[in-house]
N, C-alpha and C. Protein backbone atom coordinates (compact mmCIF):
# COMPACT_ATOMS: atom_id res chain seq x y z
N UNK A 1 31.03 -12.82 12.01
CA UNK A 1 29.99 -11.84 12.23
C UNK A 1 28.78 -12.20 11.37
N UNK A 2 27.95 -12.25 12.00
CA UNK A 2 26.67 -12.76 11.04
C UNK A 2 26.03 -11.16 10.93
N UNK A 3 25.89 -11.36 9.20
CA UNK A 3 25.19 -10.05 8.82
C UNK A 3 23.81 -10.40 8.21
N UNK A 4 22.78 -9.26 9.05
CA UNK A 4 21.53 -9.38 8.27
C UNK A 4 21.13 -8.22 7.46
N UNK A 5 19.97 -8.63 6.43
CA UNK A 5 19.60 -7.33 5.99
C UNK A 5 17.99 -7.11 6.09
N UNK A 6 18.06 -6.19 7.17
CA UNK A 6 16.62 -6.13 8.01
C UNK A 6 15.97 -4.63 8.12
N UNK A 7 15.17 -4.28 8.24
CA UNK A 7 14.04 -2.54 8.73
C UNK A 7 14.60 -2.07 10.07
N UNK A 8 15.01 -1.18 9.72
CA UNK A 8 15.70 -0.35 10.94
C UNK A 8 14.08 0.81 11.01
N UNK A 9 13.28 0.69 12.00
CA UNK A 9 12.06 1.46 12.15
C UNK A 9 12.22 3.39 12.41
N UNK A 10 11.50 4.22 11.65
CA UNK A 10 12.03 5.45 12.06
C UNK A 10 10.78 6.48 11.94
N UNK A 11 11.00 7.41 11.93
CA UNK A 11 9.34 8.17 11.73
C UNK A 11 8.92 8.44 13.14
N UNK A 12 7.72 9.40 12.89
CA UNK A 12 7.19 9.42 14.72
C UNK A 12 5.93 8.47 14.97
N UNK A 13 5.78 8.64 16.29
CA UNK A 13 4.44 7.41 16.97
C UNK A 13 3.37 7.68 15.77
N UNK A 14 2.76 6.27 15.55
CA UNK A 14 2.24 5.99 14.76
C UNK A 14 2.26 6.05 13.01
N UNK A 15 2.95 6.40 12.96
CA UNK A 15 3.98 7.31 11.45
C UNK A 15 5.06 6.77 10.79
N UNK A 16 5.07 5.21 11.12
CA UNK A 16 6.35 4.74 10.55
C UNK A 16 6.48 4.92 9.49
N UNK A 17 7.93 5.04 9.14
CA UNK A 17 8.50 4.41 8.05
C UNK A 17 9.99 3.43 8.07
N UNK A 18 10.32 3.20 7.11
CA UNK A 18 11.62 2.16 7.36
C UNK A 18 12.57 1.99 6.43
N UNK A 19 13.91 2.13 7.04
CA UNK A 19 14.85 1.76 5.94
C UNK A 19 15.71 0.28 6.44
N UNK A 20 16.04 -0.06 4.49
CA UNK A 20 16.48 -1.60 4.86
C UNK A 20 17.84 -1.20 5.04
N UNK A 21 18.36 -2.16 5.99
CA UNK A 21 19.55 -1.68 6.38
C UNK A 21 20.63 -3.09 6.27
N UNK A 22 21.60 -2.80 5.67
CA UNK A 22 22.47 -3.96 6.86
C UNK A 22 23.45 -3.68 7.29
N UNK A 23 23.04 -4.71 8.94
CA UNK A 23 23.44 -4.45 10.08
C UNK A 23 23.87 -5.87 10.40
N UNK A 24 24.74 -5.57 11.74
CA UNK A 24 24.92 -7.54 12.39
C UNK A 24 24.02 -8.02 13.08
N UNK A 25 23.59 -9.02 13.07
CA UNK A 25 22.47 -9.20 13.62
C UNK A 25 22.37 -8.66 15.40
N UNK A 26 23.54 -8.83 15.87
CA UNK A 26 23.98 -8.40 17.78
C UNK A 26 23.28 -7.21 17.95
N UNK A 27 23.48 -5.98 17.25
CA UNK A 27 23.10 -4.71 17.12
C UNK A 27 21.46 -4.42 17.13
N UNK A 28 21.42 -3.21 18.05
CA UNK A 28 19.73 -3.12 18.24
C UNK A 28 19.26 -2.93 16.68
N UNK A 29 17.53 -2.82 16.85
CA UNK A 29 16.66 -2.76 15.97
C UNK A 29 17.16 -1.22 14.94
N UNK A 30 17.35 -0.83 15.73
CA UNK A 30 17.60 0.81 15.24
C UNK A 30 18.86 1.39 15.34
N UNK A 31 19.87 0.32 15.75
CA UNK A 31 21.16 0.54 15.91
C UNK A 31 21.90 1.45 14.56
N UNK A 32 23.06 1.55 14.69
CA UNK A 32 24.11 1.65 13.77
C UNK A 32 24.15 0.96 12.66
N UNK A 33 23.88 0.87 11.38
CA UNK A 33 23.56 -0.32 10.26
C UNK A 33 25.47 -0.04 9.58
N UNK A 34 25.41 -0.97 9.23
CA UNK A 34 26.87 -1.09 8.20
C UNK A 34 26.20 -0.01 6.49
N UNK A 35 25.46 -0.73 6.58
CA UNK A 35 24.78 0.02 5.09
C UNK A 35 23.54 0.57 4.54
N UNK A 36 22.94 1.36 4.34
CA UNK A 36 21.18 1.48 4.30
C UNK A 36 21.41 1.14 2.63
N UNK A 37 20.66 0.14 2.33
CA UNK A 37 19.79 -0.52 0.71
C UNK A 37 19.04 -0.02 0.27
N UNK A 38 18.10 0.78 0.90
CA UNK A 38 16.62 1.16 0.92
C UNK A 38 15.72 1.30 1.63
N UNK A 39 14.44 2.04 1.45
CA UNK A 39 13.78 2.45 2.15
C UNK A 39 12.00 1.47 1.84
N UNK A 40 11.44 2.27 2.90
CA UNK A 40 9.84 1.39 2.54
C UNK A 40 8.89 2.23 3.20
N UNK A 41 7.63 3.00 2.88
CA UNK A 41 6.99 3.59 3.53
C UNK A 41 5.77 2.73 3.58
N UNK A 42 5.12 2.31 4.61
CA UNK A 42 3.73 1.44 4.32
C UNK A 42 2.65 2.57 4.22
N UNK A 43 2.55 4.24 5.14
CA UNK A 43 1.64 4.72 5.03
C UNK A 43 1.33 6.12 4.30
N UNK A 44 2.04 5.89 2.82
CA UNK A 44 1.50 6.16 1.68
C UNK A 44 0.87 5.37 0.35
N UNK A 45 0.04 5.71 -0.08
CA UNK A 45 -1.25 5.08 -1.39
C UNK A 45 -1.06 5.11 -2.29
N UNK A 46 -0.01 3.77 -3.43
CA UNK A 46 0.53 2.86 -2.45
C UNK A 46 1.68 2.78 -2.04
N UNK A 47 2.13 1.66 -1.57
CA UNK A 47 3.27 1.99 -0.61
C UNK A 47 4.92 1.91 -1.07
N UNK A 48 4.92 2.68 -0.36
CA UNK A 48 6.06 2.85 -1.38
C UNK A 48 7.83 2.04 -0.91
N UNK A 49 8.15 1.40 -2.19
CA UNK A 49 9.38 0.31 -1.79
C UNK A 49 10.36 0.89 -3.02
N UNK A 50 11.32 1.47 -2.39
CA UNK A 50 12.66 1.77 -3.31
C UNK A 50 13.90 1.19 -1.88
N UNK A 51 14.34 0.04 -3.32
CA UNK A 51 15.42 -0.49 -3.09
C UNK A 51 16.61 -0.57 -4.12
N UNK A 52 17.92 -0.88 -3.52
CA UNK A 52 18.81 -0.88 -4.50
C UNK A 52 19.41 -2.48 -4.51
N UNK A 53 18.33 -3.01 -5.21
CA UNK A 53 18.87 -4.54 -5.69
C UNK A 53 19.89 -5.39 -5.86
N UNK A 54 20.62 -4.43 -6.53
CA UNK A 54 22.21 -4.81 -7.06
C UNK A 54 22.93 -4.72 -5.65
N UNK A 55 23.15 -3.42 -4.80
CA UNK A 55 23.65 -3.83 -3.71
C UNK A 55 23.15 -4.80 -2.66
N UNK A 56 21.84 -5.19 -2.59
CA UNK A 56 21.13 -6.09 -1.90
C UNK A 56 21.97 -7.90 -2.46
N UNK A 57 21.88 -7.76 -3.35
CA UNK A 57 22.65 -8.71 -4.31
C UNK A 57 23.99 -8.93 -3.85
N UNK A 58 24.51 -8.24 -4.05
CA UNK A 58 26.23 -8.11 -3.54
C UNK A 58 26.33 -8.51 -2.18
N UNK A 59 25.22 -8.18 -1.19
CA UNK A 59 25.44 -8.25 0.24
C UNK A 59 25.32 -10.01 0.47
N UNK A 60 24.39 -10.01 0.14
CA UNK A 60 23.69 -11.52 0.03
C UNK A 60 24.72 -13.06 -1.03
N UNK A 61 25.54 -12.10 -1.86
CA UNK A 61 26.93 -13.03 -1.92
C UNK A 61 28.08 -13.04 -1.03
N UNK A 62 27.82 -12.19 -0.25
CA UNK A 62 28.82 -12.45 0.65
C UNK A 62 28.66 -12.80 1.68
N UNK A 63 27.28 -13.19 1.92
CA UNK A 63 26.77 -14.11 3.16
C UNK A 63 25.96 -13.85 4.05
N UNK A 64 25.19 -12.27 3.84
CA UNK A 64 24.25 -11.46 4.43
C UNK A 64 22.63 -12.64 4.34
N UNK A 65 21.96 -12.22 5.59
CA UNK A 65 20.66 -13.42 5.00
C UNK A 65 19.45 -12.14 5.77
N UNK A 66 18.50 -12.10 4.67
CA UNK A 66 17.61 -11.17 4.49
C UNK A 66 16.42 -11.74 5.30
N UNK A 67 15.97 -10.99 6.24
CA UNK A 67 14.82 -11.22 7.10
C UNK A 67 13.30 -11.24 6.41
N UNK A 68 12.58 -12.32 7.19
CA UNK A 68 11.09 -12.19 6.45
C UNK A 68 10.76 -11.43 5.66
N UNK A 69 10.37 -10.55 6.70
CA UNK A 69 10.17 -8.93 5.91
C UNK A 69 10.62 -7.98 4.81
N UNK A 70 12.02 -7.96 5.22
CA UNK A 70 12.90 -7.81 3.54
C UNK A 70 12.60 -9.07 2.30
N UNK A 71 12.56 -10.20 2.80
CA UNK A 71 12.25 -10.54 1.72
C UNK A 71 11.07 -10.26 0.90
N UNK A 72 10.20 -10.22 1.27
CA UNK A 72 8.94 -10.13 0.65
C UNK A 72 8.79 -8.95 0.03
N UNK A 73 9.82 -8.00 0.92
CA UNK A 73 9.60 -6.21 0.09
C UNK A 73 10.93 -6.53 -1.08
N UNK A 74 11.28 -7.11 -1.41
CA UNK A 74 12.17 -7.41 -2.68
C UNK A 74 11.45 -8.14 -3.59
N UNK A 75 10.92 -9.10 -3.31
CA UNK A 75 9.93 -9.99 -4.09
C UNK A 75 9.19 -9.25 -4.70
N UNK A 76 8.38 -8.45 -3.62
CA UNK A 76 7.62 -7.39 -4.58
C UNK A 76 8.45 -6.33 -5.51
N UNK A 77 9.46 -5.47 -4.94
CA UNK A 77 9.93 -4.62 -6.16
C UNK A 77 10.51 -5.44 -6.99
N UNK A 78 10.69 -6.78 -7.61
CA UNK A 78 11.18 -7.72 -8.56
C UNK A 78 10.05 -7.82 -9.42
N UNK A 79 9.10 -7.79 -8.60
CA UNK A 79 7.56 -8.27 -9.82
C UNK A 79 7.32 -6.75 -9.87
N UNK A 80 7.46 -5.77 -9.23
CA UNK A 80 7.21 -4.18 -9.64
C UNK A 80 7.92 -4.00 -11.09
N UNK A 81 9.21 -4.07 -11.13
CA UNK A 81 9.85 -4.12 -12.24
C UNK A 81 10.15 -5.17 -13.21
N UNK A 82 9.36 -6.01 -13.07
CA UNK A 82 9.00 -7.00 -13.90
C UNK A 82 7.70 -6.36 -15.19
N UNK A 83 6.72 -5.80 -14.20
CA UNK A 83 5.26 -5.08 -14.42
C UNK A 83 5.71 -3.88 -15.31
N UNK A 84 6.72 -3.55 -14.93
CA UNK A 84 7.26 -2.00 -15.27
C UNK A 84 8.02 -1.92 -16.91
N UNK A 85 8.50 -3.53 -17.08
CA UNK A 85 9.21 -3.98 -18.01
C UNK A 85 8.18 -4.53 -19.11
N UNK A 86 7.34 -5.00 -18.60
CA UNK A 86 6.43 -5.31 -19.82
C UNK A 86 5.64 -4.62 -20.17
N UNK A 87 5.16 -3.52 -19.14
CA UNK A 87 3.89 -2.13 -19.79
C UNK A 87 5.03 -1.58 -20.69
N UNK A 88 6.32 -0.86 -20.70
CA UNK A 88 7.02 -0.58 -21.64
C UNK A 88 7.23 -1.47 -22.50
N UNK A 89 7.45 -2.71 -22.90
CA UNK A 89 7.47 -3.35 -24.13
C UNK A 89 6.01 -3.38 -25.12
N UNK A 90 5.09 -2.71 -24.16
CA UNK A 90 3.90 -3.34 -24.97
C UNK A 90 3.54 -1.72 -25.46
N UNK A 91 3.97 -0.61 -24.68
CA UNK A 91 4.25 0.65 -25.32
C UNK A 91 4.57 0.92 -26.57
N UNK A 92 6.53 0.29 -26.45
CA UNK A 92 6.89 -0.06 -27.57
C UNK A 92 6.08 -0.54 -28.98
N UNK A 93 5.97 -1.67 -28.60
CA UNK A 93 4.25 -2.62 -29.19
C UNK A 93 3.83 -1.69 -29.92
N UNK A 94 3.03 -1.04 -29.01
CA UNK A 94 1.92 -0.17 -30.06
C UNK A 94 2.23 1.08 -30.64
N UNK A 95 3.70 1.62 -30.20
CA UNK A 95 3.64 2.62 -31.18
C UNK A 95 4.50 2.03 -32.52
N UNK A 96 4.61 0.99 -32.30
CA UNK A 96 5.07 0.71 -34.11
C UNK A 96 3.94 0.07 -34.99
């Protein structure tokens, strides 16, 4: 069974939003997912990407392969919390 981890599209006309899902790849766009990871809204300022990494992680050792699109929305929450990790160290920083 080949598993992907891809945007299952939801919301009304014109109003998307999306959760990452994984699903087998056979299964429609909006099908039945094995697991939802996370979500992604593009049309709020800004946009908003909550994912759960660690299970994204786990999926992807066991042989799951993450579509364009997921990838790039992980890439970014990696450098989100990268950003997130050093404004708090430099917090730290200055209050000592």
């Amino acid at each position: 069974m080949a598993v992907k981890i891809r945007l299952a599209r939801h919301g009304s006309k014109k109003r998307p939003y999306y959760r990452v899902v994984v699903a087998d790849s056979r299964t429609r766009r909006d099908g039945r997912p094995i697991e939802e990871v996370g979500r992604y809204n593009p049309m709020t300022t800004p946009k908003t990407i909550s994912l759960d990494l660690e299970k994204i992680a786990d999926w992807q050792s066991k042989g799951a392969q993450l579509t364009d699109a997921v990838a790039a929305l992980v890439k970014a929450a990696n450098e989100g919390e990268k950003a997130a990790a050093e404004a708090a160290a430099a917090a730290e920083a200055s209050e000592e």
